[in-house]
C-alpha atoms as a PDB file:
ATOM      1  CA  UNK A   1       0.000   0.000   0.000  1.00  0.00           C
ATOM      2  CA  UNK A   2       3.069   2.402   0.884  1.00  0.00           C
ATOM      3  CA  UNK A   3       4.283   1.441  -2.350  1.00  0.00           C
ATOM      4  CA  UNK A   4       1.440   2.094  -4.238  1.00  0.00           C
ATOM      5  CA  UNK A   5       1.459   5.502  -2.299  1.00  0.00           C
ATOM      6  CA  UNK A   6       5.234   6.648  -3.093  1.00  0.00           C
ATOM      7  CA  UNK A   7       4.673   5.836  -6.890  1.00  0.00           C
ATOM      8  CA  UNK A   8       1.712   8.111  -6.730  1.00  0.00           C
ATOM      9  CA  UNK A   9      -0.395   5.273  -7.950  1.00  0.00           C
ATOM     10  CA  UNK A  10      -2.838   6.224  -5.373  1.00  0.00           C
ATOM     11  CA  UNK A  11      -3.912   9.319  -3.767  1.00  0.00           C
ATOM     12  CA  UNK A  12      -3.138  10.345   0.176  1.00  0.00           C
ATOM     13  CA  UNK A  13      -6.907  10.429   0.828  1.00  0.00           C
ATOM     14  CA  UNK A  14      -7.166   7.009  -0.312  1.00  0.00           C
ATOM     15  CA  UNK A  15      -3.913   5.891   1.421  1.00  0.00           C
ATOM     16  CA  UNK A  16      -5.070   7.016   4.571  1.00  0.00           C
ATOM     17  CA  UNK A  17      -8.232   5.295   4.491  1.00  0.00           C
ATOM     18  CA  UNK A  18      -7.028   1.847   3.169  1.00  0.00           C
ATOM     19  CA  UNK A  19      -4.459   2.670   6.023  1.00  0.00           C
ATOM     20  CA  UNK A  20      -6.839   2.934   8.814  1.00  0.00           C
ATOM     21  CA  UNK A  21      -9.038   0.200   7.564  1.00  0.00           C
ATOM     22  CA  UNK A  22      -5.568  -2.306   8.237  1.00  0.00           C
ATOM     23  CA  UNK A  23      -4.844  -0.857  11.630  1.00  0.00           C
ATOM     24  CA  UNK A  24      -8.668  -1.364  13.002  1.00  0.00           C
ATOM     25  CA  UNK A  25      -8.106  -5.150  11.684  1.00  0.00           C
ATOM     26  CA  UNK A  26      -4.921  -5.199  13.253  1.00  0.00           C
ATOM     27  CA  UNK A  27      -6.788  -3.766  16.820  1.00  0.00           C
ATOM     28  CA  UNK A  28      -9.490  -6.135  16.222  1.00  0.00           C
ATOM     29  CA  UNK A  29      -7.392  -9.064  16.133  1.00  0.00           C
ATOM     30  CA  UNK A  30      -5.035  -8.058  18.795  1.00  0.00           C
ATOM     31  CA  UNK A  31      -8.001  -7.961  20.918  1.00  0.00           C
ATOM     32  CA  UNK A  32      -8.926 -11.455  20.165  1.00  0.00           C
ATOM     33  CA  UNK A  33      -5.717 -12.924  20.742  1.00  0.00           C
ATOM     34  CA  UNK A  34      -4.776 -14.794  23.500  1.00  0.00           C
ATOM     35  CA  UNK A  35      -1.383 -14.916  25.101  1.00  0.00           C
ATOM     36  CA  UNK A  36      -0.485 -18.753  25.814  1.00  0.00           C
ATOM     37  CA  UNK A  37       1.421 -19.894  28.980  1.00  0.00           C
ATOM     38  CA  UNK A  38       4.596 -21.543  28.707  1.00  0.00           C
ATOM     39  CA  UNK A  39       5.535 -25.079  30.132  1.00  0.00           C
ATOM     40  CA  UNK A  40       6.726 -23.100  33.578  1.00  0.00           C
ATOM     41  CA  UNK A  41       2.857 -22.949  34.402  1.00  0.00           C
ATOM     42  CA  UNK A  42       2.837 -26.917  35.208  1.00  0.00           C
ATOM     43  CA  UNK A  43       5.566 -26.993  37.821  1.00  0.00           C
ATOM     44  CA  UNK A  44       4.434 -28.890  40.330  1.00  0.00           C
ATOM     45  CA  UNK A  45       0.965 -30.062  38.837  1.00  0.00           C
ATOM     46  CA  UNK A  46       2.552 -33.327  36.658  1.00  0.00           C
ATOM     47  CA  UNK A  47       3.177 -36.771  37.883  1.00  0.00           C
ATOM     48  CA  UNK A  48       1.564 -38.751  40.286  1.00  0.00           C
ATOM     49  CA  UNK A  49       0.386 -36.267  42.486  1.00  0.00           C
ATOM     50  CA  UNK A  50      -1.228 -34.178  39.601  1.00  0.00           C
ATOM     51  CA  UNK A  51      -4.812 -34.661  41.366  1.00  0.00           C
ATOM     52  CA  UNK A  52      -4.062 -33.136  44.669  1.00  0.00           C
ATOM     53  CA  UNK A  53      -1.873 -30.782  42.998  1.00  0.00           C
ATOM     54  CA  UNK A  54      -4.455 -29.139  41.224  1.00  0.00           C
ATOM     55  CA  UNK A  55      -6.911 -29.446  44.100  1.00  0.00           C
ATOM     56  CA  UNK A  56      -4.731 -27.483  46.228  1.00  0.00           C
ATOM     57  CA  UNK A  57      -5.092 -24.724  43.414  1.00  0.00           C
ATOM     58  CA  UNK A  58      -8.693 -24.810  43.700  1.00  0.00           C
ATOM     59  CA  UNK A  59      -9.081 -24.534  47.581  1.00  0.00           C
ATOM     60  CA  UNK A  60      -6.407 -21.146  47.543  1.00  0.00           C
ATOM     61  CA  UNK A  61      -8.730 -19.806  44.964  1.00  0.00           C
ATOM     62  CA  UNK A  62      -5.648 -19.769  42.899  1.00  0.00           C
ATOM     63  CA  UNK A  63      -8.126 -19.271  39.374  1.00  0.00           C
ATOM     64  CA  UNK A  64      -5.581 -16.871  37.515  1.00  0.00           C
ATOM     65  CA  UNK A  65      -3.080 -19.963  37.646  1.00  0.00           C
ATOM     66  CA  UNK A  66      -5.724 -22.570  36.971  1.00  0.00           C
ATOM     67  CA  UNK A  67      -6.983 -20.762  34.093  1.00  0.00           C
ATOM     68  CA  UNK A  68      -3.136 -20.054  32.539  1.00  0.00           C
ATOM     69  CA  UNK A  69      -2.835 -24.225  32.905  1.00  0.00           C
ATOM     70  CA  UNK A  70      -6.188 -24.666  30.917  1.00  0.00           C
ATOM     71  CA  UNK A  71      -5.226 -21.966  28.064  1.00  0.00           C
ATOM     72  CA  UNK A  72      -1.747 -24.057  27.761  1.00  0.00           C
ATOM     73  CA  UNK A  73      -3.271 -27.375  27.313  1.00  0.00           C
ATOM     74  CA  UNK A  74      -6.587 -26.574  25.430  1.00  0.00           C
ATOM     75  CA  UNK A  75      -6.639 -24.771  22.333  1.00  0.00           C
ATOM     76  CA  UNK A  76     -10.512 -24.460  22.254  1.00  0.00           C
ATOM     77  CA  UNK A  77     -13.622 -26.062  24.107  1.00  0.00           C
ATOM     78  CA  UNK A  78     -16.865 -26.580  21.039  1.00  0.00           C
ATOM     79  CA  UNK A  79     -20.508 -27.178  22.761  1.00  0.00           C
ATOM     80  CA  UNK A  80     -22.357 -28.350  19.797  1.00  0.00           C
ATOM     81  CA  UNK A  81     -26.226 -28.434  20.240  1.00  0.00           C
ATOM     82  CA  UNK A  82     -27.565 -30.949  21.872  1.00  0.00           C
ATOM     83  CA  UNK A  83     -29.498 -33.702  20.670  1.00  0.00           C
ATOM     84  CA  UNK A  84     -30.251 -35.339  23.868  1.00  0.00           C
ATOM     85  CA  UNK A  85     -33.793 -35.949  25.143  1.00  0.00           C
ATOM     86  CA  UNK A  86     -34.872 -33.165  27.114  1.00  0.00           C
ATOM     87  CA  UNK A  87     -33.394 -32.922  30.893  1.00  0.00           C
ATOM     88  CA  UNK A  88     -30.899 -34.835  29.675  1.00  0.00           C
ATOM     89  CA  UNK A  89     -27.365 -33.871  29.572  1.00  0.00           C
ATOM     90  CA  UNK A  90     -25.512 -34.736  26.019  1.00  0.00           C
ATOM     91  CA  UNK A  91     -21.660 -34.956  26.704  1.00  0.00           C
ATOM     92  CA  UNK A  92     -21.326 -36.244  23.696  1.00  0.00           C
ATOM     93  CA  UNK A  93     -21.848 -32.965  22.290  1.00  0.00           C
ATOM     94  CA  UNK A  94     -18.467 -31.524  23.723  1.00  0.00           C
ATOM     95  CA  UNK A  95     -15.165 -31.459  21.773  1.00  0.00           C
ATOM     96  CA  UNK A  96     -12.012 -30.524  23.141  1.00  0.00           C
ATOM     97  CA  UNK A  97      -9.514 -29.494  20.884  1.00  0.00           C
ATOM     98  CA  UNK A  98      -6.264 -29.915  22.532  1.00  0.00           C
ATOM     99  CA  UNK A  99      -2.792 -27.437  22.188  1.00  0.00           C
ATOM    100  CA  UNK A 100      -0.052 -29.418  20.434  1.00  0.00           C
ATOM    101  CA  UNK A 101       2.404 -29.802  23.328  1.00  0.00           C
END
């Protein structure tokens, strides 16, 4: 678009424009995106005692944490409707779609 700009191929009115149609993309985007955790986020919640690890998160409230660990292994969580019977709980209606790790 600069290009197009410096060989006069387009006018400055026009530049600006196409210009500030990119950057509101570019803020859209930014807004969506979500900043993943690194590997440091499952000290101490691996191995055997995994369970009680991750329990002890829950009782000190410790969400912020609990939430980074669920952003680094998940990549998305997809509740498709349900087809169950009514009062019924479909689970088969969940997909997890998992981060490579």
């Amino acid at each position: 678009m600069k290009e197009m700009w410096n060989a006069r191929e387009i006018p400055t009115r026009e530049y600006r424009e196409m210009r500030r149609t990119v950057e509101e993309r570019i803020k859209k985007v930014q807004r969506k995106t979500v900043v993943r955790p690194t590997a440091e986020v499952l000290a101490g919640l691996t191995g055997p005692q995994a369970r009680a690890a991750w329990e002890a998160l829950a009782e000190a409230k410790e969400n912020d944490r609990m939430n980074a660990v669920l952003r680094f292994l998940f990549a998305a969580v997809v509740i498709d409707e349900s087809r169950a019977p009514r009062g019924k709980f479909d689970y088969g209606r969940i997909h997890i779609d998992q981060n490579p790790l």
